[in-house]
C-alpha atoms as a PDB file:
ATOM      1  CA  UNK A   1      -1.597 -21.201 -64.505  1.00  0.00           C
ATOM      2  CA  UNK A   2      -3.338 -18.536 -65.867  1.00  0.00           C
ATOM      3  CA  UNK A   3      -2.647 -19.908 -69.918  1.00  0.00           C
ATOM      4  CA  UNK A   4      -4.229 -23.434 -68.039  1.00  0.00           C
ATOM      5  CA  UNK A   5      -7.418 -21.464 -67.141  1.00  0.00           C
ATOM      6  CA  UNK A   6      -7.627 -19.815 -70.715  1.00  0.00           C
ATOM      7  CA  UNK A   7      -7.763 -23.377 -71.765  1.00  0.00           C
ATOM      8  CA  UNK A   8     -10.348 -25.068 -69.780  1.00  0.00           C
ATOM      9  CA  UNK A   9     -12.786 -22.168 -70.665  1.00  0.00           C
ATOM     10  CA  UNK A  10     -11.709 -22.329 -74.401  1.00  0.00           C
ATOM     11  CA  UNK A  11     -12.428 -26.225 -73.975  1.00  0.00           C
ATOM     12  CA  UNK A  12     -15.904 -25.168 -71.957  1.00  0.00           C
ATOM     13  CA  UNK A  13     -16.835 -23.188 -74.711  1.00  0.00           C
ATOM     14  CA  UNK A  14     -16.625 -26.090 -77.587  1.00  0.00           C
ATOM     15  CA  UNK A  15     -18.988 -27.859 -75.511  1.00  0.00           C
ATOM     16  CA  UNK A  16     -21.564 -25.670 -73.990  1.00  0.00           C
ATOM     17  CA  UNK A  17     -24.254 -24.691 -76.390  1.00  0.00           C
ATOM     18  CA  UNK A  18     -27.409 -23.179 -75.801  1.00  0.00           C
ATOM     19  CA  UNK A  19     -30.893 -24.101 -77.201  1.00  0.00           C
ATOM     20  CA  UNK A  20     -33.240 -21.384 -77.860  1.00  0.00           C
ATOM     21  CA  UNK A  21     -36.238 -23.125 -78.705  1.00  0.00           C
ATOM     22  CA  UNK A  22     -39.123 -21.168 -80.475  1.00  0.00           C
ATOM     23  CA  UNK A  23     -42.273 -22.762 -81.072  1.00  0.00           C
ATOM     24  CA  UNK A  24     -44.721 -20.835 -83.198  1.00  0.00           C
ATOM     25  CA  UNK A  25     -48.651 -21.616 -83.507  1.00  0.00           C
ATOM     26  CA  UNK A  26     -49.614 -19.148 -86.424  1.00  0.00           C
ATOM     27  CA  UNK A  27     -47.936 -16.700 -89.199  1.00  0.00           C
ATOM     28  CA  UNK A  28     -45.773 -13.898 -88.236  1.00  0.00           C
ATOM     29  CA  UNK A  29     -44.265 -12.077 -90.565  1.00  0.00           C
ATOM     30  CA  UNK A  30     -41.351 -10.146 -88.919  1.00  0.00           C
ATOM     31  CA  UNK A  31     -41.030 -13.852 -86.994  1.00  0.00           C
ATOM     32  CA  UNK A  32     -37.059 -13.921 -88.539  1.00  0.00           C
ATOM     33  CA  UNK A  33     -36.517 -10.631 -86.920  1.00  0.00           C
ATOM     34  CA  UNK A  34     -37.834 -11.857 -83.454  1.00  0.00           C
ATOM     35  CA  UNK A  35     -35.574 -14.968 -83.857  1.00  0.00           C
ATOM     36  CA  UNK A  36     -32.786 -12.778 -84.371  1.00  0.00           C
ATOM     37  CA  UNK A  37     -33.768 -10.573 -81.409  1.00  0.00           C
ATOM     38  CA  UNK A  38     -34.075 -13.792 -78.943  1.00  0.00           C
ATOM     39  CA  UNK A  39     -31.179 -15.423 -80.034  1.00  0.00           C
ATOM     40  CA  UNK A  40     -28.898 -12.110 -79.515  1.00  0.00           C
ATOM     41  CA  UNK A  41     -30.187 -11.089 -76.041  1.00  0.00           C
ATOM     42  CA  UNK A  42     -29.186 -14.863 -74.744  1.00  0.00           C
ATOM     43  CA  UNK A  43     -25.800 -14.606 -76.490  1.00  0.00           C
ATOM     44  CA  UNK A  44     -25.225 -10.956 -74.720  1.00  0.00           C
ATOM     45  CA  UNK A  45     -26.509 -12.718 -71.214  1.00  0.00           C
ATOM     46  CA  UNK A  46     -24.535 -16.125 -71.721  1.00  0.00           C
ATOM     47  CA  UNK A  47     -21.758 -15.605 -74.201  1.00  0.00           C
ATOM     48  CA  UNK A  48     -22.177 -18.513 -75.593  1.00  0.00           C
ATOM     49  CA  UNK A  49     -22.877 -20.522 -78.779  1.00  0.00           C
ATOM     50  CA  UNK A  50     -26.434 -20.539 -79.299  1.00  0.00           C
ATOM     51  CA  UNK A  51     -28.539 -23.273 -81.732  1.00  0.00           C
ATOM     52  CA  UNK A  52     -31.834 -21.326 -82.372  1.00  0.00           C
ATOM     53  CA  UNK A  53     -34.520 -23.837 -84.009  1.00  0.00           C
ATOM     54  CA  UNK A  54     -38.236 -22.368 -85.142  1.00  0.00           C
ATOM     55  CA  UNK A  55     -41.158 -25.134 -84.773  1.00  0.00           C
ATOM     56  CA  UNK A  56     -43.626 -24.061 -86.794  1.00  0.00           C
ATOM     57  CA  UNK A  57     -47.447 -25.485 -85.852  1.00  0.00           C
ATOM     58  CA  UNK A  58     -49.275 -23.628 -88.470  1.00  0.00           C
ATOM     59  CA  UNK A  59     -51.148 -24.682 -91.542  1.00  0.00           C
ATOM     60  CA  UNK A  60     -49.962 -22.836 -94.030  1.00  0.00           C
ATOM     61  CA  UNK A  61     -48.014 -24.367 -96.606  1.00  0.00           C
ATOM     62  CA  UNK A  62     -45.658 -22.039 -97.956  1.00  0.00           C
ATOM     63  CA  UNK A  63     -41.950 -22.508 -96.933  1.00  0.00           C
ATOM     64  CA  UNK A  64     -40.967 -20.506 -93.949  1.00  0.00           C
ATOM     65  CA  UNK A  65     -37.808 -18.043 -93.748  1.00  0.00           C
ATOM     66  CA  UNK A  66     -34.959 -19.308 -91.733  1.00  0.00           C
ATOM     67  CA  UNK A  67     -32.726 -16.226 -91.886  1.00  0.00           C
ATOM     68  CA  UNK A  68     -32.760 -12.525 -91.220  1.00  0.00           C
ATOM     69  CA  UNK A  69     -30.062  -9.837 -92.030  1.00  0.00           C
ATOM     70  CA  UNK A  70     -29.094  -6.611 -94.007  1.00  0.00           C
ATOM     71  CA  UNK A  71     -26.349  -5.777 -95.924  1.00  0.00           C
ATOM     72  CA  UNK A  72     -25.345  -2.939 -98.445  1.00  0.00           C
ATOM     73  CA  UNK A  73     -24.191  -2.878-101.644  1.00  0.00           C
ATOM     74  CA  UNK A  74     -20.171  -2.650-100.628  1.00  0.00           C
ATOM     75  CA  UNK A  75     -20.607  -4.913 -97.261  1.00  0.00           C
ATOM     76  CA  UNK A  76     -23.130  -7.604 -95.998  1.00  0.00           C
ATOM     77  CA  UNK A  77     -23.619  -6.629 -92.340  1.00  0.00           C
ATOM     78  CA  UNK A  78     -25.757  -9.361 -90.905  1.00  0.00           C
ATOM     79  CA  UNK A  79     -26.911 -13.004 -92.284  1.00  0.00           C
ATOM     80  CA  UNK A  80     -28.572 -14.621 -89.373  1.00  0.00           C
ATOM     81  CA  UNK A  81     -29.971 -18.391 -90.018  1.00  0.00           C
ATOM     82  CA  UNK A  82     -31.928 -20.568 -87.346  1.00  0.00           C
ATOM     83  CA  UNK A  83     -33.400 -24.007 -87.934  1.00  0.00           C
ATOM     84  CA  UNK A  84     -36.440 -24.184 -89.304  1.00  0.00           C
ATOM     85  CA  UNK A  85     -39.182 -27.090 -88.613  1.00  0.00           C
ATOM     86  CA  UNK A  86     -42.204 -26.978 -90.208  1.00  0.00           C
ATOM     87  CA  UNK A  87     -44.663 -29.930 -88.701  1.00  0.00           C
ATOM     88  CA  UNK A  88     -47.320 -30.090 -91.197  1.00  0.00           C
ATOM     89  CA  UNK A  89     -44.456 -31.220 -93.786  1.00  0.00           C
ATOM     90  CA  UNK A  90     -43.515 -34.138 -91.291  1.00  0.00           C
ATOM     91  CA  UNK A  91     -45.121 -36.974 -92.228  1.00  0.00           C
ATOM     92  CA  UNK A  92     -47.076 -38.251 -88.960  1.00  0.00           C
ATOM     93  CA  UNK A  93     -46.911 -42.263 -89.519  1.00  0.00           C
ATOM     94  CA  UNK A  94     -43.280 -41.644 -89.286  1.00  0.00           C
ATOM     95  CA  UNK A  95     -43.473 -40.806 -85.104  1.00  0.00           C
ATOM     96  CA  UNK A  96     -46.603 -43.312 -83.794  1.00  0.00           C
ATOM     97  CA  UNK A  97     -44.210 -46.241 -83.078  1.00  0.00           C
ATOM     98  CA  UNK A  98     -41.818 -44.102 -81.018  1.00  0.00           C
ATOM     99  CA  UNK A  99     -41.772 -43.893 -76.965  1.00  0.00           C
ATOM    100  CA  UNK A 100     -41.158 -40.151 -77.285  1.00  0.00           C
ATOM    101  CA  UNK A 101     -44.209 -38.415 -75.543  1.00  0.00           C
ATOM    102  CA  UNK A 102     -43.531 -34.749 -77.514  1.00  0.00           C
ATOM    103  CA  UNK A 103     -44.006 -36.909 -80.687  1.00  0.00           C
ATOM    104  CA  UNK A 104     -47.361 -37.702 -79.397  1.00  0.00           C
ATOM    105  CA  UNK A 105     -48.336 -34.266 -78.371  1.00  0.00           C
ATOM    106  CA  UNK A 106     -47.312 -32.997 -81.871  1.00  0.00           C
ATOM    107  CA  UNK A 107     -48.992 -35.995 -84.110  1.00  0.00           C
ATOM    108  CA  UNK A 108     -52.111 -33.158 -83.854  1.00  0.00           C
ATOM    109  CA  UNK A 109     -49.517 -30.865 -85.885  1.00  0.00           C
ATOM    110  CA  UNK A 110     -47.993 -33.302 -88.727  1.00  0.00           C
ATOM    111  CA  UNK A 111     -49.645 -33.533 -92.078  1.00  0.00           C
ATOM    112  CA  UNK A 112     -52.549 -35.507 -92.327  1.00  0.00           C
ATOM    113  CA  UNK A 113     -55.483 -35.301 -94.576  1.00  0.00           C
ATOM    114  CA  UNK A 114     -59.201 -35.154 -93.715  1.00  0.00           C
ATOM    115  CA  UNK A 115     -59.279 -38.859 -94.105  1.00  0.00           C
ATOM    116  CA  UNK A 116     -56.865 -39.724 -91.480  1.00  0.00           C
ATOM    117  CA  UNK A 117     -58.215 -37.619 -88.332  1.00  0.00           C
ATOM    118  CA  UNK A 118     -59.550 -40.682 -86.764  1.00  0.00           C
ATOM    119  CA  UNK A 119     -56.366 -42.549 -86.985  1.00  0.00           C
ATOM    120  CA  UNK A 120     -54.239 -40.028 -86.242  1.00  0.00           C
ATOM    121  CA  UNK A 121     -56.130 -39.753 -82.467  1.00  0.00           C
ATOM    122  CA  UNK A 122     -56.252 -43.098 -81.921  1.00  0.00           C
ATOM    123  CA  UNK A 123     -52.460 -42.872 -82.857  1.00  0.00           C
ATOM    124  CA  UNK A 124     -52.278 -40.178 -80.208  1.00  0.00           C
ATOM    125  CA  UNK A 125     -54.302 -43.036 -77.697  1.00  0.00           C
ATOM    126  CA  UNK A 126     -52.237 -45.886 -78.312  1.00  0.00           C
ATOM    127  CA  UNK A 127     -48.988 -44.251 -77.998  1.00  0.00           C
ATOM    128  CA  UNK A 128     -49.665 -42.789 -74.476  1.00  0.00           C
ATOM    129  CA  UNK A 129     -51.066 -45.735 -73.330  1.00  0.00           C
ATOM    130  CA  UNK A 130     -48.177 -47.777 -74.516  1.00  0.00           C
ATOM    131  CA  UNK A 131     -46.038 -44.513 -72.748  1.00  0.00           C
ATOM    132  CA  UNK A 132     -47.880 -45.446 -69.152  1.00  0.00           C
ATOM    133  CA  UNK A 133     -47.307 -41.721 -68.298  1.00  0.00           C
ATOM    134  CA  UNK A 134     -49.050 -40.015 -64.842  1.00  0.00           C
ATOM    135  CA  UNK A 135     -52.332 -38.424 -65.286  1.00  0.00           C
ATOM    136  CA  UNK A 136     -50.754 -34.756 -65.029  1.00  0.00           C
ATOM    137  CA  UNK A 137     -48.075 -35.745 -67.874  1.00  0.00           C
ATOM    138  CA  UNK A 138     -51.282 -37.430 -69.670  1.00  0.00           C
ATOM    139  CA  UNK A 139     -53.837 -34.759 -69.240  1.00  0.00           C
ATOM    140  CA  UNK A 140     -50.356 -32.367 -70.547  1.00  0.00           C
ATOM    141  CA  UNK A 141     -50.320 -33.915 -73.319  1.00  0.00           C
ATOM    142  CA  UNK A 142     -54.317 -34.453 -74.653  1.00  0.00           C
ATOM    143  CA  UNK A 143     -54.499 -30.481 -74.311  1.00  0.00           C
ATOM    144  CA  UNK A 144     -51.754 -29.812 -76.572  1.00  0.00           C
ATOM    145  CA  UNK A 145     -53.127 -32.525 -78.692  1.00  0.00           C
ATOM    146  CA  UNK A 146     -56.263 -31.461 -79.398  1.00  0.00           C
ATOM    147  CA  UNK A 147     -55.550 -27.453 -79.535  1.00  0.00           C
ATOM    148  CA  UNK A 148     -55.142 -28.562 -82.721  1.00  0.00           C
ATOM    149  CA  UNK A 149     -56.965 -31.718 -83.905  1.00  0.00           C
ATOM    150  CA  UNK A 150     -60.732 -31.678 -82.228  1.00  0.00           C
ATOM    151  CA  UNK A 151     -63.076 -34.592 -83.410  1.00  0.00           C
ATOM    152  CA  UNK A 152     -66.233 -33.913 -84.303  1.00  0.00           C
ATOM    153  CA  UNK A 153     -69.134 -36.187 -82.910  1.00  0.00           C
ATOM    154  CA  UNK A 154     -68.845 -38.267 -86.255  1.00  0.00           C
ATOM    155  CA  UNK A 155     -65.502 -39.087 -86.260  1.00  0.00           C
ATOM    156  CA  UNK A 156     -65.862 -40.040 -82.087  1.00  0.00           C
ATOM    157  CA  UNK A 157     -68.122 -42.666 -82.920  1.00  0.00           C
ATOM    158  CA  UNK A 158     -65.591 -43.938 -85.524  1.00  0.00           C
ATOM    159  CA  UNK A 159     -62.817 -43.772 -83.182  1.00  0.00           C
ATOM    160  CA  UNK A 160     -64.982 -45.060 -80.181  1.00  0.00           C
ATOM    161  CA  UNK A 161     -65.909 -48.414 -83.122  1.00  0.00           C
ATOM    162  CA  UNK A 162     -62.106 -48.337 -83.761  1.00  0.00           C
ATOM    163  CA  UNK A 163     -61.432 -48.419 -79.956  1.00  0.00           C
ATOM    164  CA  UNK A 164     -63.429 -51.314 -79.436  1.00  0.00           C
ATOM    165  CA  UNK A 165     -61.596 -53.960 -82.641  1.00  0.00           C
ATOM    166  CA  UNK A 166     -58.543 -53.794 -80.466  1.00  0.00           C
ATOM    167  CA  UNK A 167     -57.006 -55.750 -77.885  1.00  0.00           C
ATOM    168  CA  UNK A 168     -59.049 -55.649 -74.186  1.00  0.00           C
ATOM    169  CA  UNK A 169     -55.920 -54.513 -72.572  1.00  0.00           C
ATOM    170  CA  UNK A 170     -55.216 -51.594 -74.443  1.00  0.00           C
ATOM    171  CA  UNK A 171     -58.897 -50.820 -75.212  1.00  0.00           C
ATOM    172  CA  UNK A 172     -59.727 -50.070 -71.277  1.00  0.00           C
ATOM    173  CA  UNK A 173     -56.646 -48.556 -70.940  1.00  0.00           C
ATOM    174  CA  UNK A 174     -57.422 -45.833 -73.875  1.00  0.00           C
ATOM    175  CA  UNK A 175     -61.003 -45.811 -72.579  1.00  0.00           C
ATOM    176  CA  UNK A 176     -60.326 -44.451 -69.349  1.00  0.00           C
ATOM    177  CA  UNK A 177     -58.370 -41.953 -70.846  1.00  0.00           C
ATOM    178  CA  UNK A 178     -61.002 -40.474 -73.542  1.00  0.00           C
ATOM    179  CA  UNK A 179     -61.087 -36.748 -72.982  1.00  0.00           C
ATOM    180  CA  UNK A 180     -64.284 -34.593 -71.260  1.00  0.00           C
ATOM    181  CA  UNK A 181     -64.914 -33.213 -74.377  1.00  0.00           C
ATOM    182  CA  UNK A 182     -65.007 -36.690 -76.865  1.00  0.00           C
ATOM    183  CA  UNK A 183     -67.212 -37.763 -73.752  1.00  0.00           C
ATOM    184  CA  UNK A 184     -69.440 -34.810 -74.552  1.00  0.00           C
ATOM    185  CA  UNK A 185     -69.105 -35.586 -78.332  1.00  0.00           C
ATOM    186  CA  UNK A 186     -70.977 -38.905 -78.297  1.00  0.00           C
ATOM    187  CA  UNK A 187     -73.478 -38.062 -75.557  1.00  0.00           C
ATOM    188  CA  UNK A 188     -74.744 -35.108 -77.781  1.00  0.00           C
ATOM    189  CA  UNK A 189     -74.877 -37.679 -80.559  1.00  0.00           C
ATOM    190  CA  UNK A 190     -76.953 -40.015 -78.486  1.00  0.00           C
ATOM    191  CA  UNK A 191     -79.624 -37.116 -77.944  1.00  0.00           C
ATOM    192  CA  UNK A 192     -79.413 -36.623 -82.026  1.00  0.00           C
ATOM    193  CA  UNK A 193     -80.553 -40.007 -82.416  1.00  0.00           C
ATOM    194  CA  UNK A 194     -77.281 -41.464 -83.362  1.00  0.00           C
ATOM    195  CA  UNK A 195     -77.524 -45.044 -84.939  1.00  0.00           C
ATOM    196  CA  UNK A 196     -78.303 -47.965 -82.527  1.00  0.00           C
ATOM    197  CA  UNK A 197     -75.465 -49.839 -83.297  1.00  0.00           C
ATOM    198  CA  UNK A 198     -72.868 -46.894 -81.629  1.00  0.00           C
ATOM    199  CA  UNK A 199     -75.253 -47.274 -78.350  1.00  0.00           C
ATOM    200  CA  UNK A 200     -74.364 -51.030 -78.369  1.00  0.00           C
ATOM    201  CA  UNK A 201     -70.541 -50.569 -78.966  1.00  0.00           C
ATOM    202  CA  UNK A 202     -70.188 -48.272 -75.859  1.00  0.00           C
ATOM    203  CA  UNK A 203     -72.993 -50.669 -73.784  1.00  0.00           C
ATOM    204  CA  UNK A 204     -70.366 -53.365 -74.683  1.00  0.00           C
ATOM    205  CA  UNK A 205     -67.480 -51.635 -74.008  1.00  0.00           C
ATOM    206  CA  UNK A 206     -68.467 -50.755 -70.306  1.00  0.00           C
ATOM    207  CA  UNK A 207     -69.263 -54.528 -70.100  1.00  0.00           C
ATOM    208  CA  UNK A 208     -65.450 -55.232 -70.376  1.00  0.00           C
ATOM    209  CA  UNK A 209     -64.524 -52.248 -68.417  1.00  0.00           C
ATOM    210  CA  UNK A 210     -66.810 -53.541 -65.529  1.00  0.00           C
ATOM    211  CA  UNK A 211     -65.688 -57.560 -66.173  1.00  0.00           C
ATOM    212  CA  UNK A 212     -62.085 -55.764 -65.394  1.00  0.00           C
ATOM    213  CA  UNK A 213     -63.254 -54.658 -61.613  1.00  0.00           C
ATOM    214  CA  UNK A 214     -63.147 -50.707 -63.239  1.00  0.00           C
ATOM    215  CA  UNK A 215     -65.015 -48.633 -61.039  1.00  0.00           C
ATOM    216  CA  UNK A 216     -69.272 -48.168 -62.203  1.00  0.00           C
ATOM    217  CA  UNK A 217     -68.829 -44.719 -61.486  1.00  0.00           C
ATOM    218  CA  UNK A 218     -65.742 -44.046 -63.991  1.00  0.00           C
ATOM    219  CA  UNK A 219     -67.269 -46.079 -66.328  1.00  0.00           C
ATOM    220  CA  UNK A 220     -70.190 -44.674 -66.505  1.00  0.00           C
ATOM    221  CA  UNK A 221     -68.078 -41.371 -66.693  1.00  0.00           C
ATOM    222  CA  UNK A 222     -66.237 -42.364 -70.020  1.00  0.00           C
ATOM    223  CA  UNK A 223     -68.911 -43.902 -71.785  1.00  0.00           C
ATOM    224  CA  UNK A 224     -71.214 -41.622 -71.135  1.00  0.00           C
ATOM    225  CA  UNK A 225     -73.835 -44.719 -69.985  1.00  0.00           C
ATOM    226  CA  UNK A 226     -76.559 -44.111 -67.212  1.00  0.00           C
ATOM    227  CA  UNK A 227     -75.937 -45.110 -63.663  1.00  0.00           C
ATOM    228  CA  UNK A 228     -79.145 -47.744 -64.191  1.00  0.00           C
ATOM    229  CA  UNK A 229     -77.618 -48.630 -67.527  1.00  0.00           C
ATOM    230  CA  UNK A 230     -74.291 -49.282 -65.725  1.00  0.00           C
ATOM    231  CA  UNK A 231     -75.794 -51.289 -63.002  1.00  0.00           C
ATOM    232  CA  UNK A 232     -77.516 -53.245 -64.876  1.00  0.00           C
ATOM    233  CA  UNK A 233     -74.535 -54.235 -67.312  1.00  0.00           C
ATOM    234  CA  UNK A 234     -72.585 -54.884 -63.700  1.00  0.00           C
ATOM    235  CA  UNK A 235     -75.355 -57.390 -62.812  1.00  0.00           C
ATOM    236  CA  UNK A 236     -75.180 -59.062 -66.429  1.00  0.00           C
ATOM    237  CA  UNK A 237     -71.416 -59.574 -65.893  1.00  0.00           C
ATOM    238  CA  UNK A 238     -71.558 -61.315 -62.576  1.00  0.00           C
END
């Protein structure tokens, strides 16, 4: 009986492994030796086999360390290796047609260029739409996002023109979701005397939001339109 017992937890331990899961937002050098640290402590708590992966968020380039150790020159103590994932070297195109909503939350982390900020938000948009998630799993996600991809008012307008050449459905659907702070973004570029044509692409946005039945009051929220402005669009479409 007892040999039968040795067994099953022999067998128990072949399957049971333990994730330590490390994310890390900025450059640390003695990071390998914290890794090393983290991973021990759970092995001395658990006994167990434990998988220790590094996600790396930062910008810089350079190849990060996956190992720590020491050794001397008749005996090599220590070589400790984790798994290393460095986000800016993932290619973000790669994760947009995925239903995975920690893809989405880390698009803001992959490696884009300057060029591709717009399109990598309304990425970001179109994937959590298509994800249907709860506003709490939503509003999650759009904070993580943008920690580390913030639009400027320029490239709002772009998206909110981008926003508009796509499909009703999907366009209300990202438009109710726009974030406080893009709302903020294209307001203060109203007051700068933004071009006429951006006014006219949010005043015919909240047109479709109202034909819809959206409430005035959100609508007027997310574009960033008057109440007079609203209620006068809401008269135009009935």
């Amino acid at each position: 009986m007892l040999e039968e017992g040795g067994n099953r937890e022999r067998q128990e331990d072949k399957t049971l492994i333990i994730i330590h899961l490390e994310p890390q937002s900025y450059y640390q050098e003695d990071f390998p030796e914290r890794m090393f640290l983290y991973s021990s402590k759970l092995y001395e708590k658990y006994r167990r086999r434990i998988l220790p992966i590094a996600v790396f968020s930062h910008t810089r380039q350079e190849k990060e360390p996956n190992r720590f150790g020491w050794s001397f020159p008749f005996l090599k103590v220590m070589n400790f290796r984790y798994y290393s994932l460095q986000l800016r070297k993932k290619g973000w195109r790669r994760f947009v047609r995925t239903d995975n909503p920690v893809a989405a939350a880390l698009l803001s982390s992959m490696g884009y260029n300057k060029k591709q900020r717009v399109a990598v938000k309304f990425e970001f948009l179109r994937m959590v739409t298509r994800l249907r998630l709860d506003p709490a799993r939503m509003k999650l996600l759009t904070v993580f996002f943008e920690t580390y991809l913030q639009l400027t008012t320029s490239e709002n307008e772009q998206l909110l023109k981008k926003i508009d050449r796509t499909n009703l459905k999907e366009e209300v659907a990202m438009m109710e979701w726009m974030t406080s702070w893009e709302k903020m973004g294209l307001e203060k570029g109203l007051k700068q005397g933004r071009e006429e044509g951006v006014l006219k692409s949010k005043e015919e946005i909240a047109a479709k939001m109202l034909a819809k039945g959206l409430d005035p009051a959100m609508v007027g929220e997310v574009t960033g339109l008057s109440a007079d402005k609203i209620n006068k669009l809401k008269e135009s479409v009935h």
